[in-house]
N, C-alpha and C. Protein backbone atom coordinates (compact mmCIF):
# COMPACT_ATOMS: atom_id res chain seq x y z
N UNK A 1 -30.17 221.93 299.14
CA UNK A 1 -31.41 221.20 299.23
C UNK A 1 -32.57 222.14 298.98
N UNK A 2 -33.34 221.99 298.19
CA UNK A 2 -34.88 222.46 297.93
C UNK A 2 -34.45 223.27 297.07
N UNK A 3 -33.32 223.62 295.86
CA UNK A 3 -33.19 224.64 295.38
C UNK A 3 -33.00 223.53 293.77
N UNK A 4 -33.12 224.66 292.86
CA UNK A 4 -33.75 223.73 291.43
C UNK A 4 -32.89 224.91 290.48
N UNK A 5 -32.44 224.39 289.29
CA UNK A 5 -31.93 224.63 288.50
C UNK A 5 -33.09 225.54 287.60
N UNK A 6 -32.85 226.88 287.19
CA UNK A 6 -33.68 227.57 286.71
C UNK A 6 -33.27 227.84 284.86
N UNK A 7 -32.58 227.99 284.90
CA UNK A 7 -31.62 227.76 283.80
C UNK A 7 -30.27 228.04 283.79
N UNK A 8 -29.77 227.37 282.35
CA UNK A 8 -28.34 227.14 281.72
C UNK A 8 -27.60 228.08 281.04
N UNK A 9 -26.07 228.37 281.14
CA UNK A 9 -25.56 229.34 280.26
C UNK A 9 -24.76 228.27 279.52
N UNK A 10 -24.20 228.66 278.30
CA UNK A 10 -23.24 227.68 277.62
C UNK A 10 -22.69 228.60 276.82
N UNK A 11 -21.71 228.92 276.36
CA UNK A 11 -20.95 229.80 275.10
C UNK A 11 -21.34 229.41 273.71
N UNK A 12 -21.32 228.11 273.69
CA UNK A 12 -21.41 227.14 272.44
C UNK A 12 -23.06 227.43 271.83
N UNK A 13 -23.13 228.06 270.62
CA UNK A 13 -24.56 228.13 270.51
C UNK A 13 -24.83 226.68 270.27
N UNK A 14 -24.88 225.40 269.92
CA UNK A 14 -24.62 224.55 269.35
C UNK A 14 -25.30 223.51 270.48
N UNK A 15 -25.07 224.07 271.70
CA UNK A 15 -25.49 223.01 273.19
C UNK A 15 -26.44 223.32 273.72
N UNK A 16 -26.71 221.86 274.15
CA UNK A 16 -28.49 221.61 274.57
C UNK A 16 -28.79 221.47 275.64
N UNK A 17 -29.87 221.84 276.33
CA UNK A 17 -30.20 221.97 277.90
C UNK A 17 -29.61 220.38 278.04
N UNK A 18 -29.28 220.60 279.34
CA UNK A 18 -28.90 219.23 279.78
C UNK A 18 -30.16 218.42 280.93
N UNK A 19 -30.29 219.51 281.19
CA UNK A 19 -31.72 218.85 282.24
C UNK A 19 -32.97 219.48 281.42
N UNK A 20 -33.81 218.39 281.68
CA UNK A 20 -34.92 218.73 280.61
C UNK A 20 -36.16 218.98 281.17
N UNK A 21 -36.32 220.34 280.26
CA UNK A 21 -37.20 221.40 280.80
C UNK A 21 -36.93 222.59 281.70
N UNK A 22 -35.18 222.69 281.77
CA UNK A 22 -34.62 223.51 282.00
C UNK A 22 -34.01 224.27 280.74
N UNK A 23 -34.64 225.79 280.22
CA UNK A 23 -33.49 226.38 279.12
C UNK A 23 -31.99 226.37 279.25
N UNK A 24 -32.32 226.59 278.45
CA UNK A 24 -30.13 226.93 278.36
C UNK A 24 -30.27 228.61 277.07
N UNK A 25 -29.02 229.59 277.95
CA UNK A 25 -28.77 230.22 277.03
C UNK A 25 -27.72 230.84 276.28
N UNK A 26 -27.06 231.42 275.33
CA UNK A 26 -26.33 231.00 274.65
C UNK A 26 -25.31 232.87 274.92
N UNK A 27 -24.19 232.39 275.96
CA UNK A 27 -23.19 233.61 275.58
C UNK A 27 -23.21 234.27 276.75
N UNK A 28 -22.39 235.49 277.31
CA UNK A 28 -22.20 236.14 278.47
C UNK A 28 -23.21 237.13 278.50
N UNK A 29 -23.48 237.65 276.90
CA UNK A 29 -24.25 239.01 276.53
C UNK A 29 -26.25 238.14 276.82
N UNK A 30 -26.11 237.48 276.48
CA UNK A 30 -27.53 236.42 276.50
C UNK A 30 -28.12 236.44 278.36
N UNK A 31 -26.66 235.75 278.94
CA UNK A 31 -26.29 235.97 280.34
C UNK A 31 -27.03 237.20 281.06
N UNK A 32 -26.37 238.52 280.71
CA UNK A 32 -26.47 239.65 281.50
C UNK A 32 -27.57 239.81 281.19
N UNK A 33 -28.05 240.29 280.09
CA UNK A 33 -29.49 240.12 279.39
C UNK A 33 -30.85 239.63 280.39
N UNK A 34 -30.56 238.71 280.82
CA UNK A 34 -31.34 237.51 281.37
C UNK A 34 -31.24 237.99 282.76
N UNK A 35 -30.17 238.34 283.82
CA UNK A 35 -30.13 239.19 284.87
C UNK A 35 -30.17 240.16 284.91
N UNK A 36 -30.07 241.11 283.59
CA UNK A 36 -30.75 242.23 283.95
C UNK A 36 -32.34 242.66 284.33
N UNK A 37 -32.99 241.63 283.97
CA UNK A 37 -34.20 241.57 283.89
C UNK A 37 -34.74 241.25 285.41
N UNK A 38 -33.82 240.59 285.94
CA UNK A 38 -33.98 239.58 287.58
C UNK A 38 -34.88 240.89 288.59
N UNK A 39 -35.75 240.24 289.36
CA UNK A 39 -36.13 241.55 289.92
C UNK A 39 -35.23 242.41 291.24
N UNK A 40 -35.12 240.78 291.39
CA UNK A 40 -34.17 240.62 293.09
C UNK A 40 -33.48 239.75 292.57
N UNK A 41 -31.84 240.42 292.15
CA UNK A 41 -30.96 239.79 292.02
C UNK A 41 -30.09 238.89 293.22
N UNK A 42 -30.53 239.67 294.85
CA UNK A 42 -29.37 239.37 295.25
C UNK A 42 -30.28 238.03 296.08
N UNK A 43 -31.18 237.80 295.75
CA UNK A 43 -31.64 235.72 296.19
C UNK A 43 -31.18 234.60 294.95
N UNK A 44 -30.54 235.24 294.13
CA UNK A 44 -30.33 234.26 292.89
C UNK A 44 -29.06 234.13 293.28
N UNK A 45 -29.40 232.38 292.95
CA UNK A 45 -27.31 232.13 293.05
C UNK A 45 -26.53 231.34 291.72
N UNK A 46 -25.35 231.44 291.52
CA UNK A 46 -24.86 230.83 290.46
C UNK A 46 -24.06 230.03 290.75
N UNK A 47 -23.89 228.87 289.19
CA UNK A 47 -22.60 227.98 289.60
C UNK A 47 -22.41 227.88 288.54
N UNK A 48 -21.03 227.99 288.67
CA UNK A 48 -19.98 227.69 287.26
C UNK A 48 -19.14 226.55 286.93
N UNK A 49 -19.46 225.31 286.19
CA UNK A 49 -19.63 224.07 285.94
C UNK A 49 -18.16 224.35 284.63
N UNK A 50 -17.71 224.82 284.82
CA UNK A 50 -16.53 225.16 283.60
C UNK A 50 -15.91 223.80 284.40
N UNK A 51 -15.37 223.02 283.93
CA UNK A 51 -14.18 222.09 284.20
C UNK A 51 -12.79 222.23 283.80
N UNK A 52 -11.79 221.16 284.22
CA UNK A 52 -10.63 220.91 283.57
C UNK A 52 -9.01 221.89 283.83
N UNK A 53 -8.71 222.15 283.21
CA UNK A 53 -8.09 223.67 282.71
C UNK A 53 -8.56 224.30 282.61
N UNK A 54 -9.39 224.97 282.71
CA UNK A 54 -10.10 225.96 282.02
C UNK A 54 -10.17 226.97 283.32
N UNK A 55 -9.75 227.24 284.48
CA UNK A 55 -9.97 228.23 285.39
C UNK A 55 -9.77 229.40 284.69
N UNK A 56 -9.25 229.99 284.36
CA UNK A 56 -9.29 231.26 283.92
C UNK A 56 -10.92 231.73 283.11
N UNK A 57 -11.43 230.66 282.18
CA UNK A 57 -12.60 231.24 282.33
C UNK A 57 -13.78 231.29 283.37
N UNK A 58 -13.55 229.81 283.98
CA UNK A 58 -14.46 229.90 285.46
C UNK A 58 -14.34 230.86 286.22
N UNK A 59 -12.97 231.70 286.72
CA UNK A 59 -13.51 232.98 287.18
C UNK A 59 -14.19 234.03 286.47
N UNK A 60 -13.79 234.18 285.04
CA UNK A 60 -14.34 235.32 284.70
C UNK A 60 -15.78 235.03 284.60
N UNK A 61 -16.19 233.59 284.33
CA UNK A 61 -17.85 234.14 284.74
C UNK A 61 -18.22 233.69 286.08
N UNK A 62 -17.41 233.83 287.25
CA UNK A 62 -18.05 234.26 288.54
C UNK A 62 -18.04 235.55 288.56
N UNK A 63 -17.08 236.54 287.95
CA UNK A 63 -16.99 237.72 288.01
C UNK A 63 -18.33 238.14 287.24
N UNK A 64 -18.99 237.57 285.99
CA UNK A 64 -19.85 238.00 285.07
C UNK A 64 -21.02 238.19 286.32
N UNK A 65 -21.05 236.75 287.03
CA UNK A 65 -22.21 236.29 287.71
C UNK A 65 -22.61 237.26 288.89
N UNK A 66 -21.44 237.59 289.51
CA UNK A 66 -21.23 238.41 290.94
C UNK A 66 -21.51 240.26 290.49
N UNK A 67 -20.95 240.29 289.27
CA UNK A 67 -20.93 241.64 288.28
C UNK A 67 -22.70 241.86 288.05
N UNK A 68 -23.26 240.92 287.92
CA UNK A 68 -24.69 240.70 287.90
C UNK A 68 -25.36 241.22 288.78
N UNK A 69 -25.08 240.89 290.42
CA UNK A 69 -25.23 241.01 291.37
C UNK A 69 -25.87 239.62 292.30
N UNK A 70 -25.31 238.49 291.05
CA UNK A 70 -26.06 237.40 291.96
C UNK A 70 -24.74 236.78 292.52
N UNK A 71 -25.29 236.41 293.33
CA UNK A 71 -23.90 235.37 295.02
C UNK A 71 -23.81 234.45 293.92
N UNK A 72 -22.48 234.07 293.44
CA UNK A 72 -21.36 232.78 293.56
C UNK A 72 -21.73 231.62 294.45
N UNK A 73 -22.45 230.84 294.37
CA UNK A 73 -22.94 229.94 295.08
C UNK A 73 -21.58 228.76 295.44
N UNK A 74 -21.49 228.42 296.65
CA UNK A 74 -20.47 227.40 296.68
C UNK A 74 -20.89 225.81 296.89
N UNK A 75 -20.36 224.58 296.42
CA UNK A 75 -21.42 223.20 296.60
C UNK A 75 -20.46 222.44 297.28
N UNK A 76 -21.16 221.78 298.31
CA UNK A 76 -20.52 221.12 299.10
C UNK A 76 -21.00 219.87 299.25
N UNK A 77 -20.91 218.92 298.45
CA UNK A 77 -21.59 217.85 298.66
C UNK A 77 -21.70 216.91 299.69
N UNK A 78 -23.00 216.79 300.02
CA UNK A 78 -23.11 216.06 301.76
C UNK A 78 -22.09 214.62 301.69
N UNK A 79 -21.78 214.00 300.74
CA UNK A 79 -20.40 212.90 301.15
C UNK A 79 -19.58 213.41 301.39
N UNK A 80 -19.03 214.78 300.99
CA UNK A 80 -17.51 215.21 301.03
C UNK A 80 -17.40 215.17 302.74
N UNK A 81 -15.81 215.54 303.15
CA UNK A 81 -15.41 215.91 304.50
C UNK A 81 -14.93 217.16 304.41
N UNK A 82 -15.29 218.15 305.14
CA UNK A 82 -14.97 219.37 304.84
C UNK A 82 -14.29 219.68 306.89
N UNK A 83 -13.51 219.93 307.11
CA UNK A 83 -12.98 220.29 308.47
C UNK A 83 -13.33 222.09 308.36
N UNK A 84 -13.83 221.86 309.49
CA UNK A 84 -14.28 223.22 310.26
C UNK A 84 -13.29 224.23 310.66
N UNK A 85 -12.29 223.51 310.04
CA UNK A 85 -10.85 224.32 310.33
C UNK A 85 -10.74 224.60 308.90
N UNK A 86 -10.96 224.32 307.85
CA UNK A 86 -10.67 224.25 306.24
C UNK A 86 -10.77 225.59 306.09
N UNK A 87 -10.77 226.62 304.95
CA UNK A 87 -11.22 227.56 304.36
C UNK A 87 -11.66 227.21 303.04
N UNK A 88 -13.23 227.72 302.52
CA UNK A 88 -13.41 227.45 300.88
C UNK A 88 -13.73 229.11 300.56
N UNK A 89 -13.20 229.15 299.58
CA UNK A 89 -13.21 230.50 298.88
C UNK A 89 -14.82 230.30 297.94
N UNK A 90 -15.21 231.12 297.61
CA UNK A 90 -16.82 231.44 297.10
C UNK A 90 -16.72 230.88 295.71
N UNK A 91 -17.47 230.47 294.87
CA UNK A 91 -17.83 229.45 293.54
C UNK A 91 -17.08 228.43 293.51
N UNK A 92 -16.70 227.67 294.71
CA UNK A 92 -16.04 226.51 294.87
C UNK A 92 -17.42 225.36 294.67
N UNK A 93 -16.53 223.54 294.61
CA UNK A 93 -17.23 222.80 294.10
C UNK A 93 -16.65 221.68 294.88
N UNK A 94 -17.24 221.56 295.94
CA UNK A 94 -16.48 220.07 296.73
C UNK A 94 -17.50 218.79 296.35
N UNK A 95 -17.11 218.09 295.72
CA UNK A 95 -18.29 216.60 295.22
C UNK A 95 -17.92 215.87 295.98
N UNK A 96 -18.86 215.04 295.66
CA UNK A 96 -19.18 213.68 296.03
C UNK A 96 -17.65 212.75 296.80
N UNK A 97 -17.44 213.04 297.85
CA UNK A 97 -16.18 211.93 298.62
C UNK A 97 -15.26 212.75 298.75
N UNK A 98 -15.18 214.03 298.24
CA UNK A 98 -13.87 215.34 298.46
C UNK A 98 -13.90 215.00 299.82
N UNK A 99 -12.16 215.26 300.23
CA UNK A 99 -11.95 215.46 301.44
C UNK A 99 -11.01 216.67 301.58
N UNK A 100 -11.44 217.91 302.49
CA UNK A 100 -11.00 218.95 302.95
C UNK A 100 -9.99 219.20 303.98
N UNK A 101 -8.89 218.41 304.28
CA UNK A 101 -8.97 218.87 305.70
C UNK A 101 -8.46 220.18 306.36
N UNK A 102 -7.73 219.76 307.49
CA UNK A 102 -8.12 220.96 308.63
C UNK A 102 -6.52 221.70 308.09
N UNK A 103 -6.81 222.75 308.40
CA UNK A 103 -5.85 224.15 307.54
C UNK A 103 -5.62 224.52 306.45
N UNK A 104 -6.32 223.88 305.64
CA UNK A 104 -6.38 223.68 304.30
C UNK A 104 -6.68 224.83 303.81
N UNK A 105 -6.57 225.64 303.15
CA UNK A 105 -7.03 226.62 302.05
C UNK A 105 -7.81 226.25 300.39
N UNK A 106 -9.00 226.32 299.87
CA UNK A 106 -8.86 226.21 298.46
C UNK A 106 -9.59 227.38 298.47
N UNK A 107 -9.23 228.26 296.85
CA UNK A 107 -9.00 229.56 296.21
C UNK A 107 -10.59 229.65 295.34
N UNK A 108 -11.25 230.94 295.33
CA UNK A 108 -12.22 230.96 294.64
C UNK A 108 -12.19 230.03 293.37
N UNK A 109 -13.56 229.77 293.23
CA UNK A 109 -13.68 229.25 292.08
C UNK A 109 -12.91 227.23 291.93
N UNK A 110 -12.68 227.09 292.73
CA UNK A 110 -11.67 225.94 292.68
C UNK A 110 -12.27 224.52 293.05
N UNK A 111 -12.52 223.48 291.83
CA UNK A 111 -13.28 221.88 291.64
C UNK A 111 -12.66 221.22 292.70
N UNK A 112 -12.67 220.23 293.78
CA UNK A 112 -12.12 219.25 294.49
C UNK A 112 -13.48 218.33 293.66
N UNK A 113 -13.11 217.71 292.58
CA UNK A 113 -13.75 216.32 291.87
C UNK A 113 -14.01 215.55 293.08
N UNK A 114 -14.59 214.59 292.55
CA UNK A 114 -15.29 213.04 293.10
C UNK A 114 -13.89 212.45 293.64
N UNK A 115 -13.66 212.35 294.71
CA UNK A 115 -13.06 211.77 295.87
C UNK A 115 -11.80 212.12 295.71
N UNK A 116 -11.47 213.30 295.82
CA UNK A 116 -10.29 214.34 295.58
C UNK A 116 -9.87 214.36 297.07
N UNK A 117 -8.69 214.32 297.05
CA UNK A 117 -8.08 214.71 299.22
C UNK A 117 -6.84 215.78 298.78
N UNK A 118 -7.18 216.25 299.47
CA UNK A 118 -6.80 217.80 300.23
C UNK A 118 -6.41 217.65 301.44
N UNK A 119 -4.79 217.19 301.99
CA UNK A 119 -4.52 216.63 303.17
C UNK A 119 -4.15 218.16 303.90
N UNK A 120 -3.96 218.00 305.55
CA UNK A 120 -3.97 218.84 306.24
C UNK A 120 -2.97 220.03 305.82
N UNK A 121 -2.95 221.25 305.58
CA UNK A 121 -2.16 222.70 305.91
C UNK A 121 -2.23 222.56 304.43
N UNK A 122 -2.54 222.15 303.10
CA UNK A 122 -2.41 222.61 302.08
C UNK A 122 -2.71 223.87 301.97
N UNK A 123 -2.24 224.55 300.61
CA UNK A 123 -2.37 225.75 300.19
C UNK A 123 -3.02 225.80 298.68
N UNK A 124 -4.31 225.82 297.90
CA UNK A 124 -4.82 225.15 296.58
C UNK A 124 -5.32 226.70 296.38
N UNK A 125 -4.61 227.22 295.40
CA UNK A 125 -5.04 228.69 294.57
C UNK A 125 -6.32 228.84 294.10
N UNK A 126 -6.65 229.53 293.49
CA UNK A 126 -8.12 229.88 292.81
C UNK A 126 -8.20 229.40 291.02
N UNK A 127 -8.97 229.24 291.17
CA UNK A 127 -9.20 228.77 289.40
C UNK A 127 -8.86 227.08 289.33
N UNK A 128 -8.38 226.57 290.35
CA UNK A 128 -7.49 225.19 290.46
C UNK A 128 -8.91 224.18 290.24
N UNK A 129 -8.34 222.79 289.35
CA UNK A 129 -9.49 221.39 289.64
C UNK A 129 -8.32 220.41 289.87
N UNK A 130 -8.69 219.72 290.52
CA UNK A 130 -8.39 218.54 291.41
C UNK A 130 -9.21 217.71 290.59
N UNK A 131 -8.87 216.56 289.94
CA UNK A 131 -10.08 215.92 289.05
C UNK A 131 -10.07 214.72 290.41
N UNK A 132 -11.10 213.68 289.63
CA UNK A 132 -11.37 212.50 290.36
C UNK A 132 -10.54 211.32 291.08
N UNK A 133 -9.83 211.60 292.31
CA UNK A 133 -9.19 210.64 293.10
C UNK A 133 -7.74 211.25 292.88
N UNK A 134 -7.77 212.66 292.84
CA UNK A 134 -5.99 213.41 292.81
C UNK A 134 -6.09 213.47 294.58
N UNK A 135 -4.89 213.57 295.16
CA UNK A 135 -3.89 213.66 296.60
C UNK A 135 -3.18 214.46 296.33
N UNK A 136 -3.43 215.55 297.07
CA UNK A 136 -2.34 216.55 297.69
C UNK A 136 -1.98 216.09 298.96
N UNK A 137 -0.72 215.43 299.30
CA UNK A 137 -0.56 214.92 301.06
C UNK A 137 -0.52 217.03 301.44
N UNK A 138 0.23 216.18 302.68
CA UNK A 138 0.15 217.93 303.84
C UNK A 138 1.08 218.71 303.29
N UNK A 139 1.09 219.55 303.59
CA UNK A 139 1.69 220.95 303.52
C UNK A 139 2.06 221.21 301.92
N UNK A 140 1.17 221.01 300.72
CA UNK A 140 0.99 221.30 299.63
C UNK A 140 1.23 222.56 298.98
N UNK A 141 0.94 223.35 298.20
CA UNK A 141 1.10 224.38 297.81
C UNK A 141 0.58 224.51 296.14
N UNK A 142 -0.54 224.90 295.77
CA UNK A 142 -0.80 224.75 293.68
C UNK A 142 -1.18 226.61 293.96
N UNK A 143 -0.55 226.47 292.93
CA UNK A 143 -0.61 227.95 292.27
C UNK A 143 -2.22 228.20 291.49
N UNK A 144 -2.28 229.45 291.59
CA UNK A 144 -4.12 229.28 290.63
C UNK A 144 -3.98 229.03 288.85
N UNK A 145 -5.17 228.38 288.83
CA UNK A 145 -5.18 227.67 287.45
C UNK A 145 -4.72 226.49 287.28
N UNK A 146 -4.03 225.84 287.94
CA UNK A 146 -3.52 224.39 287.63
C UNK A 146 -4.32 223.80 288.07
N UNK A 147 -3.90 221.81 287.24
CA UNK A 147 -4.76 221.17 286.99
C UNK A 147 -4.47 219.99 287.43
N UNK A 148 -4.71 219.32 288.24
CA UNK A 148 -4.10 218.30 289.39
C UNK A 148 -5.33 216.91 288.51
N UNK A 149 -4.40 215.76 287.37
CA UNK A 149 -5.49 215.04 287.02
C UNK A 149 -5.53 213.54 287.77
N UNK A 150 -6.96 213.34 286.81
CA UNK A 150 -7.50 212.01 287.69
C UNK A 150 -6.39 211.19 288.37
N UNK A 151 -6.43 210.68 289.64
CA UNK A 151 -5.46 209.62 290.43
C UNK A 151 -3.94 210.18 290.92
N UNK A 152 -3.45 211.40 290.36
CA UNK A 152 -2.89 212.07 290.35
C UNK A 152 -2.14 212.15 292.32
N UNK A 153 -0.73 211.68 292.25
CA UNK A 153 -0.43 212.02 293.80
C UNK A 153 0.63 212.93 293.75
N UNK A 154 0.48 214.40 294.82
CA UNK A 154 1.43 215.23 295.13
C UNK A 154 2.00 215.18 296.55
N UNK A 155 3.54 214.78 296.42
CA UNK A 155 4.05 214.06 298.05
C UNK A 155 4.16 215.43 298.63
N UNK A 156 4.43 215.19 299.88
CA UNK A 156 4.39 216.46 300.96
C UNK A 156 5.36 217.45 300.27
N UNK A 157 4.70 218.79 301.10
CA UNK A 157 5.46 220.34 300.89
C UNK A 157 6.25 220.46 299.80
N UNK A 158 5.30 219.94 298.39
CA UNK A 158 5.72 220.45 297.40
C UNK A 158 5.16 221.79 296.61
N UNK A 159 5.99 222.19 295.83
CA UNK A 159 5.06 223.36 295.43
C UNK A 159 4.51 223.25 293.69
N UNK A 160 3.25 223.62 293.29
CA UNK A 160 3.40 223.00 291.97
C UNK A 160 2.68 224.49 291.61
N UNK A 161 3.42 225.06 290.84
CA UNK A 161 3.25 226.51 290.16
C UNK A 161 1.77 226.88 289.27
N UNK A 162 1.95 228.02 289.31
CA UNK A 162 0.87 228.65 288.85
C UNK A 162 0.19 228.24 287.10
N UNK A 163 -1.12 227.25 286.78
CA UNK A 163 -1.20 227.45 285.54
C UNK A 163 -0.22 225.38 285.17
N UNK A 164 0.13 225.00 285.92
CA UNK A 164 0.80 223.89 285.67
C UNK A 164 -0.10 222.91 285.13
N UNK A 165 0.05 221.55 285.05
CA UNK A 165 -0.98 220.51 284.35
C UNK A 165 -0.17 219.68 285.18
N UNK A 166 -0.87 218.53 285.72
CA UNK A 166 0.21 217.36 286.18
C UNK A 166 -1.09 215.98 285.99
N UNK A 167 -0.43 215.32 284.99
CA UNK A 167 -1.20 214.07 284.16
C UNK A 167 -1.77 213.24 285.00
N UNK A 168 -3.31 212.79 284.40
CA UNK A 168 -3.64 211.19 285.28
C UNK A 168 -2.75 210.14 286.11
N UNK A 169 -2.55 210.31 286.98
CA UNK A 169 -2.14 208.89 287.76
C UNK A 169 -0.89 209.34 287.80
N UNK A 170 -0.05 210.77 288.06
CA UNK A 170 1.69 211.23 288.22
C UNK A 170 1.68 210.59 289.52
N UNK A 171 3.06 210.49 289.90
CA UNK A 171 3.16 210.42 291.08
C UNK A 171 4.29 212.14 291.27
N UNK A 172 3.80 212.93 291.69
CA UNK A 172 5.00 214.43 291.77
C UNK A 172 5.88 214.21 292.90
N UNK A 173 7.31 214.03 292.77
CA UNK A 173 7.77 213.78 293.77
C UNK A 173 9.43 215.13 294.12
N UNK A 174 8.74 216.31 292.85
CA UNK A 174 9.61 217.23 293.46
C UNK A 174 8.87 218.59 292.80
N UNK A 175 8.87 219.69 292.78
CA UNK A 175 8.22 221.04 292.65
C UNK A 175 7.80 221.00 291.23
N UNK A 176 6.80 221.70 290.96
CA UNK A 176 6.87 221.53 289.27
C UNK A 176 6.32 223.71 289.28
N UNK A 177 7.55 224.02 287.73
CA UNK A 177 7.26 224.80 287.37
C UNK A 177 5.90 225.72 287.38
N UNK A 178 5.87 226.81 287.05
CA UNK A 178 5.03 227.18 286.64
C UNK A 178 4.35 227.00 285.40
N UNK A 179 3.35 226.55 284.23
CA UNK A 179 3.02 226.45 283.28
C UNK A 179 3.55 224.98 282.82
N UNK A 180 4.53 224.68 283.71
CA UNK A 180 5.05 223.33 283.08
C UNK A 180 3.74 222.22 283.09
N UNK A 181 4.00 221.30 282.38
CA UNK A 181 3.10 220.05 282.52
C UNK A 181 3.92 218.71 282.68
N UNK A 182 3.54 217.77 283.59
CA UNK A 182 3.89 216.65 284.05
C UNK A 182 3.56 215.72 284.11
N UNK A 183 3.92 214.26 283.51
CA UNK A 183 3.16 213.12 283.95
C UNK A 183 4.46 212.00 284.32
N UNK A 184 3.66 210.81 284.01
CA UNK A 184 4.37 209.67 284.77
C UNK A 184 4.65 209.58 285.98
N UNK A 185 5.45 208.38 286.99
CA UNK A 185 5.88 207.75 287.97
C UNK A 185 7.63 207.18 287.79
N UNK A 186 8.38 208.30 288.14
CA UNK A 186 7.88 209.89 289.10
C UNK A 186 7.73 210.49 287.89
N UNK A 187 6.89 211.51 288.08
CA UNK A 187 6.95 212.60 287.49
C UNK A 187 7.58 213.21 286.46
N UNK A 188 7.82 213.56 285.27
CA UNK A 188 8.73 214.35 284.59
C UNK A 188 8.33 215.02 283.66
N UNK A 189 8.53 216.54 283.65
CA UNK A 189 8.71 217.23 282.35
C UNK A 189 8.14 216.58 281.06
N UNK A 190 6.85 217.08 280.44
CA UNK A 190 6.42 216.45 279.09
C UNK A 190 6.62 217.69 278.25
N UNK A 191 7.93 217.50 277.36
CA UNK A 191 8.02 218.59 275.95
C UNK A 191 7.14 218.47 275.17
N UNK A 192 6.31 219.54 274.96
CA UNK A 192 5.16 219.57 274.43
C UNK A 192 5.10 220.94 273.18
């Protein structure tokens, strides 16, 4: 609250401020550039809006951001439920209806989308998104980088490996590989 978007980074020279009258600038080197200049780096905060799959670059520019010397900002949106028992790791993104609960772990850098649940004692790695209305029931386990999609349900104390994909609307009803990707009801292996 009371804090305002100062400007945009994007890789893509090609992309346009999205809020208007906010710059946008173009690249990591553009990036540092722009904080090197900061007077007082360490009141500036960042957020890294990378979506999807894509964790592996969302950390590396928290690392760019933190390498900067500005704080990894974490968002917690006032609908979500976050338990006071939870843990969130730093450039995390809890939106709008996320639910956290209590023993829960999620890993730097890691999306819980628009009404994402995160049931009690999970374990959710770093780099991980949870898109819009995915379920992890209890005692969960995602490796970092995987990609838990929209509607998406993972039944109890499963483990779903590091870097995995598991499709819109799966139902997972036994461990999934590492790197593997999964969809349907139940679940299965997509040769890709």
């Amino acid at each position: 609250q009371g804090n305002r978007a100062e400007m945009f980074v994007d890789a893509d020279p090609a992309a346009v401020p999205a809020v208007e009258g906010v710059p946008i600038i173009h690249g990591r080197d553009a990036f540092l550039s722009w904080a090197g200049a900061l007077a007082d780096r360490a009141h500036w905060r960042g957020v890294v809006a990378i979506g999807g799959g894509r964790g592996v670059e969302r950390l590396a520019m928290l690392d760019c951001i933190e390498g900067a010397g500005i704080v990894a900002a974490t968002l917690i949106h006032p609908s979500s439920v976050v338990s006071p028992k939870a843990r969130v790791g730093d450039g995390c993104q809890i939106l709008a209806g996320a639910i956290l609960a209590s023993g829960s772990t999620i890993g730097r850098g890691t999306i819980l989308n628009h009404g994402a649940q995160v049931d009690h004692e999970c374990s959710v790695g770093s780099g991980v998104h949870l898109a819009p209305r995915a379920t992890l029931c209890g005692c969960v386990e995602v490796g970092d980088f995987s990609f838990i999609g929209a509607g998406a349900v993972v039944l109890p104390r499963l483990k779903i490996g590091r870097g995995a994909i598991i499709g819109a609307g799966a139902v997972v009803t036994k461990d999934v590989s590492p790197g593997v990707t999964v969809a349907g009801n139940p679940a299965r292996n997509l040769r890709i």
